[in-house]
N, C-alpha and C. Protein backbone atom coordinates (compact mmCIF):
# COMPACT_ATOMS: atom_id res chain seq x y z
N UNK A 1 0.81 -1.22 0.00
CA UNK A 1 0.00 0.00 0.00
C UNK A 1 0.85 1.27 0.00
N UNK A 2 2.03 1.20 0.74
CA UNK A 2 2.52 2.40 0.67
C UNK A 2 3.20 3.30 -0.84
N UNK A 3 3.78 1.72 -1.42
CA UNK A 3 4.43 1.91 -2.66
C UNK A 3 3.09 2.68 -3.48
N UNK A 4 2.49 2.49 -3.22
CA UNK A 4 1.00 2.75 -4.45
C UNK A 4 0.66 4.20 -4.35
N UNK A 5 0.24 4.70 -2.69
CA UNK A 5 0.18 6.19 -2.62
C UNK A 5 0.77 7.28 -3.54
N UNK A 6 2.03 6.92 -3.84
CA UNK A 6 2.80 7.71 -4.25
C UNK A 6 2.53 7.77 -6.05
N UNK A 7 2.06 6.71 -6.40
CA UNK A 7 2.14 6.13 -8.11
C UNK A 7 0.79 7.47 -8.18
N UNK A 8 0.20 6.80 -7.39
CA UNK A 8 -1.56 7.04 -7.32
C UNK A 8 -1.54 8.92 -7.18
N UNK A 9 -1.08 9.55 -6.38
CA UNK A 9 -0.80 10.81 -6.06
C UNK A 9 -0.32 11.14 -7.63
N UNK A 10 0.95 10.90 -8.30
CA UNK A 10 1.41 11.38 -8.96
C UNK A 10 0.36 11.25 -10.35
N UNK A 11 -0.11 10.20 -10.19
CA UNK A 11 -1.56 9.90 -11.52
C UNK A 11 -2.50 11.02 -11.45
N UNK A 12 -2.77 11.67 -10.30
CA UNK A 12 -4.37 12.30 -10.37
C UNK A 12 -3.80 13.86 -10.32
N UNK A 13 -2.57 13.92 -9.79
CA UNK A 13 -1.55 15.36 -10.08
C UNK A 13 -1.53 15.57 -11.80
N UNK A 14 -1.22 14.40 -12.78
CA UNK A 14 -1.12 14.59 -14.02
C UNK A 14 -2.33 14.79 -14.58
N UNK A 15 -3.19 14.12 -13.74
CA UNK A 15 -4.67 13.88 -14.89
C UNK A 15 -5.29 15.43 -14.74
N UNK A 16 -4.81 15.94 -13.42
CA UNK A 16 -5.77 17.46 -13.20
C UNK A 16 -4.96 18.54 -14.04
N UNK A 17 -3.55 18.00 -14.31
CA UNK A 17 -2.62 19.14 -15.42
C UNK A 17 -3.55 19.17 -16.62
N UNK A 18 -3.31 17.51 -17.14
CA UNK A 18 -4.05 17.51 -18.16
C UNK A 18 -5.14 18.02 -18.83
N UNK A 19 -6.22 17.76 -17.91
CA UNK A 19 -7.30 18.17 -18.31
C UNK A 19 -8.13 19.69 -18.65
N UNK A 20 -6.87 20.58 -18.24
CA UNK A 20 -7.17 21.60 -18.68
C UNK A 20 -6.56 22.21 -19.91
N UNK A 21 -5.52 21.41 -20.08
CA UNK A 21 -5.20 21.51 -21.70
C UNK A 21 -5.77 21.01 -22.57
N UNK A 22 -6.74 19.49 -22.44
CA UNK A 22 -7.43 19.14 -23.12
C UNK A 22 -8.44 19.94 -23.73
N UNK A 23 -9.38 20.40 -22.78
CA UNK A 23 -10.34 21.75 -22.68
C UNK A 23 -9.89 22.42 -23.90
N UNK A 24 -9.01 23.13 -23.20
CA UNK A 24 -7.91 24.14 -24.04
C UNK A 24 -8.01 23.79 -25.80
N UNK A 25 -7.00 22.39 -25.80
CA UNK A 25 -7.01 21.92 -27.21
C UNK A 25 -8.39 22.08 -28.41
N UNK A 26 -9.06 21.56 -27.41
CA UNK A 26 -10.63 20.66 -27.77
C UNK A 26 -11.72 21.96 -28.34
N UNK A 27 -11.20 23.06 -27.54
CA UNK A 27 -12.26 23.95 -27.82
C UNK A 27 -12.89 23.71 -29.06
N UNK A 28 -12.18 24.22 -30.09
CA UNK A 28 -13.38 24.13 -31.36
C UNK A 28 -13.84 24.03 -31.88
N UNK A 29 -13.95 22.27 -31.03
CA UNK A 29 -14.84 21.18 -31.69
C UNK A 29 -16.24 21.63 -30.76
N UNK A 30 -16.27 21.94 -29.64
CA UNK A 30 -16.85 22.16 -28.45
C UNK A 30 -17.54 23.87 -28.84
N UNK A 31 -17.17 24.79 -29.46
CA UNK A 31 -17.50 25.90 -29.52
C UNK A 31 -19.02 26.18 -30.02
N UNK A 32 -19.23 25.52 -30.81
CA UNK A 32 -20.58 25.86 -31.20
C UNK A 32 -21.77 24.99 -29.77
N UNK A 33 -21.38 23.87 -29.77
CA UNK A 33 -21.98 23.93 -28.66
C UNK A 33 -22.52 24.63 -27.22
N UNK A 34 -21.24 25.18 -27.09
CA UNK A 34 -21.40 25.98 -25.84
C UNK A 34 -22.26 27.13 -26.41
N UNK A 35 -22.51 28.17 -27.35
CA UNK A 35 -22.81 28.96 -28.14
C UNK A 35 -24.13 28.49 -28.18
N UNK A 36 -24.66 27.30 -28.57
CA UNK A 36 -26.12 27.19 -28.48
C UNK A 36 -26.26 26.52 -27.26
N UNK A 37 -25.90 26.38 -26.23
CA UNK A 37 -26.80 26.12 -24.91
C UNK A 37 -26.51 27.64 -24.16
N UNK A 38 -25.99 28.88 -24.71
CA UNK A 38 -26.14 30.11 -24.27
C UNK A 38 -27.08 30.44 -24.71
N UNK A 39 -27.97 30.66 -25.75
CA UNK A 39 -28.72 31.27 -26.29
C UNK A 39 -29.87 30.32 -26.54
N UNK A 40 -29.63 29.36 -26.06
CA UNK A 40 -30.93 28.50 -26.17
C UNK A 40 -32.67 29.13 -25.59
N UNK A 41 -33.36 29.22 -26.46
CA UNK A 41 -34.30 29.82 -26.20
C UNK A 41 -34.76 30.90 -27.02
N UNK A 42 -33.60 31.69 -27.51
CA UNK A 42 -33.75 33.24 -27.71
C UNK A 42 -34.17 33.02 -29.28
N UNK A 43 -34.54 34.64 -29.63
CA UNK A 43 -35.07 34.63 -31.32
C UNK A 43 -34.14 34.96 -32.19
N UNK A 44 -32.74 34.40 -31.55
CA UNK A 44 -31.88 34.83 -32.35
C UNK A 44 -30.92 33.39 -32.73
N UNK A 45 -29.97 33.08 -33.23
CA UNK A 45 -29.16 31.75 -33.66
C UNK A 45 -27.80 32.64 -34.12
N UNK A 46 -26.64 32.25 -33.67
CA UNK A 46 -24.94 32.13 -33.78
C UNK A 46 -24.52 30.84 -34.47
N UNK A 47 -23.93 30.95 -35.58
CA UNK A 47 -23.35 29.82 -36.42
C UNK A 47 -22.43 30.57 -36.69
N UNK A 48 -21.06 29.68 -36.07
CA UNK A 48 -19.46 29.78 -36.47
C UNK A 48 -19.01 28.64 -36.46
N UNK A 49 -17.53 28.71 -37.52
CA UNK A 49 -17.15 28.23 -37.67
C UNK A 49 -15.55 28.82 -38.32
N UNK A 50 -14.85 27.61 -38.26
CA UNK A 50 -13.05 27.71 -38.28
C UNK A 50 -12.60 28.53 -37.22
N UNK A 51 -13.06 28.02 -35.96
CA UNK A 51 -12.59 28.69 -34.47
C UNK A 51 -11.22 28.01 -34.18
N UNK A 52 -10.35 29.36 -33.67
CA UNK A 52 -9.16 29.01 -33.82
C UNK A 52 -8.93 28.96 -32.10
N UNK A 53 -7.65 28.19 -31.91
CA UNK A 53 -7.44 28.21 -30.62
C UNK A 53 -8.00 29.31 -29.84
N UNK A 54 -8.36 29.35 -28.37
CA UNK A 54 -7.97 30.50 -27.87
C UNK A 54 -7.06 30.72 -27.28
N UNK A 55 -6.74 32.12 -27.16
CA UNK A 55 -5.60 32.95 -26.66
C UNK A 55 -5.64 33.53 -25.56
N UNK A 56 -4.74 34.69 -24.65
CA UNK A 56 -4.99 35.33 -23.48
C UNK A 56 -5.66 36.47 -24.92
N UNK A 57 -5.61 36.57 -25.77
CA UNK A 57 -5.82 37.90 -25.74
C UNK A 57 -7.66 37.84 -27.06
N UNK A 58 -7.61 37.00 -27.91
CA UNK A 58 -8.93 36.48 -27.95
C UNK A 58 -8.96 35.52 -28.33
N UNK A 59 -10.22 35.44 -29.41
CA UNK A 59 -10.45 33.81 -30.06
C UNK A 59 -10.49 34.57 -31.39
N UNK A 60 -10.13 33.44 -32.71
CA UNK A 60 -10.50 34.08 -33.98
C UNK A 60 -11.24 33.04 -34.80
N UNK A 61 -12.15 33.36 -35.63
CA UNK A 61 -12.79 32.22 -36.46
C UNK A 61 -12.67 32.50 -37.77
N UNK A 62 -12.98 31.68 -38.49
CA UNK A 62 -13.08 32.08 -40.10
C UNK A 62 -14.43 32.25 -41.03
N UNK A 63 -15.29 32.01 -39.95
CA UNK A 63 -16.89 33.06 -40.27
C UNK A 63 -17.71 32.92 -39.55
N UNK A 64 -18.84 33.93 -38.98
CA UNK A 64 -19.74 33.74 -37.57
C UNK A 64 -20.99 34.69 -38.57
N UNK A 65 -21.84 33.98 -38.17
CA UNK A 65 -23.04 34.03 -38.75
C UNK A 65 -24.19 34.49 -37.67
N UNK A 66 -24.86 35.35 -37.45
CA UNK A 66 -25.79 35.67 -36.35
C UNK A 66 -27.20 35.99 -37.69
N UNK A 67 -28.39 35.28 -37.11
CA UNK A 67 -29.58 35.18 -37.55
C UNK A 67 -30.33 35.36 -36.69
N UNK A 68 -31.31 36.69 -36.75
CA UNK A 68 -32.45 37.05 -35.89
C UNK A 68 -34.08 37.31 -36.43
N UNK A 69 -34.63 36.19 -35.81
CA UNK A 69 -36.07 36.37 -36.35
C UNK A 69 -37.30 36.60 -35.39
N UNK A 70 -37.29 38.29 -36.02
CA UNK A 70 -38.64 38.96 -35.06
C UNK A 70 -39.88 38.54 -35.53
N UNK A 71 -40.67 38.71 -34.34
CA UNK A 71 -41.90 37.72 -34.23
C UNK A 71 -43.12 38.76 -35.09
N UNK A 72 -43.99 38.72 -35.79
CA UNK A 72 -44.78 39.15 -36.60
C UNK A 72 -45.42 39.97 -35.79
N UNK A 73 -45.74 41.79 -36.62
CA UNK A 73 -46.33 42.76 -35.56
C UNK A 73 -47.66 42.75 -36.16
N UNK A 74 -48.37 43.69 -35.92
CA UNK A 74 -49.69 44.21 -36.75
C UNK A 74 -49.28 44.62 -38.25
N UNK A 75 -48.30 45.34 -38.77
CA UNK A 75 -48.01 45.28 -40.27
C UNK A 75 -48.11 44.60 -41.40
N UNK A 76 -47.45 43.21 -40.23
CA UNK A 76 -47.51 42.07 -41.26
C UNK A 76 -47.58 40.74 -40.43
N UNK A 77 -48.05 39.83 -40.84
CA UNK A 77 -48.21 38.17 -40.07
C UNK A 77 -47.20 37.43 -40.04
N UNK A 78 -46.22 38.16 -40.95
CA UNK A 78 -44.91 37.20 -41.06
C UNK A 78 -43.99 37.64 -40.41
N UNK A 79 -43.22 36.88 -39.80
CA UNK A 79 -41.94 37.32 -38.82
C UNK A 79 -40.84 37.53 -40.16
N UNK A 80 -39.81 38.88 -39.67
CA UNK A 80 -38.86 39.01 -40.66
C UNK A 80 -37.42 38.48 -39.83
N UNK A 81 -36.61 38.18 -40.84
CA UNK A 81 -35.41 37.57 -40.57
C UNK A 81 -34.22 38.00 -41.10
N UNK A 82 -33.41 38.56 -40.41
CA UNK A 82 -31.95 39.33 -40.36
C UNK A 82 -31.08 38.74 -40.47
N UNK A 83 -29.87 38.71 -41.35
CA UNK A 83 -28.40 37.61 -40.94
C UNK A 83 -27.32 38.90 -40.97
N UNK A 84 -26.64 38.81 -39.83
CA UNK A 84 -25.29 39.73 -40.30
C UNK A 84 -24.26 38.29 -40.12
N UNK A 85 -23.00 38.49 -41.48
CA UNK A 85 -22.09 37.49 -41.70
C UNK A 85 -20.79 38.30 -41.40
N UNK A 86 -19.55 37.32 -40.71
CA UNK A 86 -18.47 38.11 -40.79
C UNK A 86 -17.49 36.87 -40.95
N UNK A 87 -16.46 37.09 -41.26
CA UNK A 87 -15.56 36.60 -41.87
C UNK A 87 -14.25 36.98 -41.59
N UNK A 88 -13.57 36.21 -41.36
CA UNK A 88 -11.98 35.74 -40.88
C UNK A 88 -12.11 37.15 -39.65
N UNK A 89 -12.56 36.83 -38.58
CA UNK A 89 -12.94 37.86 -37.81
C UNK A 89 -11.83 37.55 -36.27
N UNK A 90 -12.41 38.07 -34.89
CA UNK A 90 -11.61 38.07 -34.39
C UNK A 90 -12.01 38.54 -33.09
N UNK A 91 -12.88 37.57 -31.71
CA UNK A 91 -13.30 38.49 -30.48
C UNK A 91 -12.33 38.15 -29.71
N UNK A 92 -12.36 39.41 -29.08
CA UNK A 92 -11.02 40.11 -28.24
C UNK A 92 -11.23 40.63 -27.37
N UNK A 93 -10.54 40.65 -25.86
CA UNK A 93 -10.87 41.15 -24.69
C UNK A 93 -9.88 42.08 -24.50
N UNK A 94 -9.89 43.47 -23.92
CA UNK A 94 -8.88 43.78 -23.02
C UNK A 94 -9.20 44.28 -21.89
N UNK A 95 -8.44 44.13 -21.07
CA UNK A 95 -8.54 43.05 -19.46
C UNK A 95 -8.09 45.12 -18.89
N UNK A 96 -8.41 46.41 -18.04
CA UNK A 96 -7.57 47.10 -17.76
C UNK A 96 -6.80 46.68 -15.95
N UNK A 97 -7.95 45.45 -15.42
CA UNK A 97 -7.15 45.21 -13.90
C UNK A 97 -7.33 43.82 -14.39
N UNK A 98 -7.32 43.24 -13.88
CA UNK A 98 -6.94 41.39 -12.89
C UNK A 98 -8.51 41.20 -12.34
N UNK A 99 -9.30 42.09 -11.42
CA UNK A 99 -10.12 41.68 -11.06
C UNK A 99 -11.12 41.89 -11.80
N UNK A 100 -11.35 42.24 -13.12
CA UNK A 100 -12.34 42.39 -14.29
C UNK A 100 -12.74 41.46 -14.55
N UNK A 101 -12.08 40.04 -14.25
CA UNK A 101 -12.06 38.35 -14.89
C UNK A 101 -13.27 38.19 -13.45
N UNK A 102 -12.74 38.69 -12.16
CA UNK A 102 -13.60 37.83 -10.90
C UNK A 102 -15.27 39.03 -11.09
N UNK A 103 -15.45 40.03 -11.81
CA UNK A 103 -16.21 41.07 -11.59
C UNK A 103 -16.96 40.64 -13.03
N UNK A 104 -16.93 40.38 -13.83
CA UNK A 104 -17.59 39.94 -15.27
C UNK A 104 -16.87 41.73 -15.68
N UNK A 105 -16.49 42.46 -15.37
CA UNK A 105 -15.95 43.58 -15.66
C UNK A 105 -15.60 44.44 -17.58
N UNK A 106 -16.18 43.05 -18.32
CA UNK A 106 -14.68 43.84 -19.29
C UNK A 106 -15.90 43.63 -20.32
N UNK A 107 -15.23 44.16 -21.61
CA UNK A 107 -15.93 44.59 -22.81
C UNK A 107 -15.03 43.46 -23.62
N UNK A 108 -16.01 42.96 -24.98
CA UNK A 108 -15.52 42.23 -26.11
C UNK A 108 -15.10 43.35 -27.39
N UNK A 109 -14.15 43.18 -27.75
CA UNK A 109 -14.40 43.71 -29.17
C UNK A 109 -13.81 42.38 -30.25
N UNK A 110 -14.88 42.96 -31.48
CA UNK A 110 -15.48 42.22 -32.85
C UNK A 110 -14.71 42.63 -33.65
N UNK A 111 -13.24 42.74 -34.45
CA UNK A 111 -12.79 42.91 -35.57
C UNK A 111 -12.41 41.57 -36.57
């Protein structure tokens, strides 16, 4: 038993390194997902794609698609539907303290 502690310690030390690089790696297979269980519900839909790693400083994709469909007024019975497309784009944070990350604090920008 004693010999084992130590194997065993050093196994679950690696697996907790690991697994946040996995995350890391994996993102942007994982990205659209997360993207529609945010907005799940709403009258609007996010489709991207060619999401590139992320970075400290943002994420970049190679086109993001936002589609919004308002619900039919008195004018007309039919709901109308909006797409803005962007391409080889690029969301980006800048951070001006440390505690902006624990405060939801900070602004995205879209280039």
């Amino acid at each position: 038993m004693p010999k084992l502690l130590p194997r065993l310690l050093i196994a679950v030390l690696l697996l907790l390194a690991l697994l946040p690089a996995a995350a890391w790696l994996l993102f942007p297979w994982y990205a659209q997902s997360l993207l529609d269980l945010a907005i799940k519900d709403k009258p609007f839909r996010i489709e991207v794609s060619g999401v590139d790693l992320p970075t400290t400083s943002g994420i970049g994709f190679r086109s993001l698609k936002a589609i919004i469909t308002t619900p039919p007024d008195g004018c007309s019975n039919e709901a109308a539907t909006y797409t803005l497309s962007l391409t080889n784009g690029n969301i980006s944070w800048r951070l001006k303290t440390p505690n902006q990350w624990k405060t939801g604090g900070f602004s995205a920008q879209v280039s």
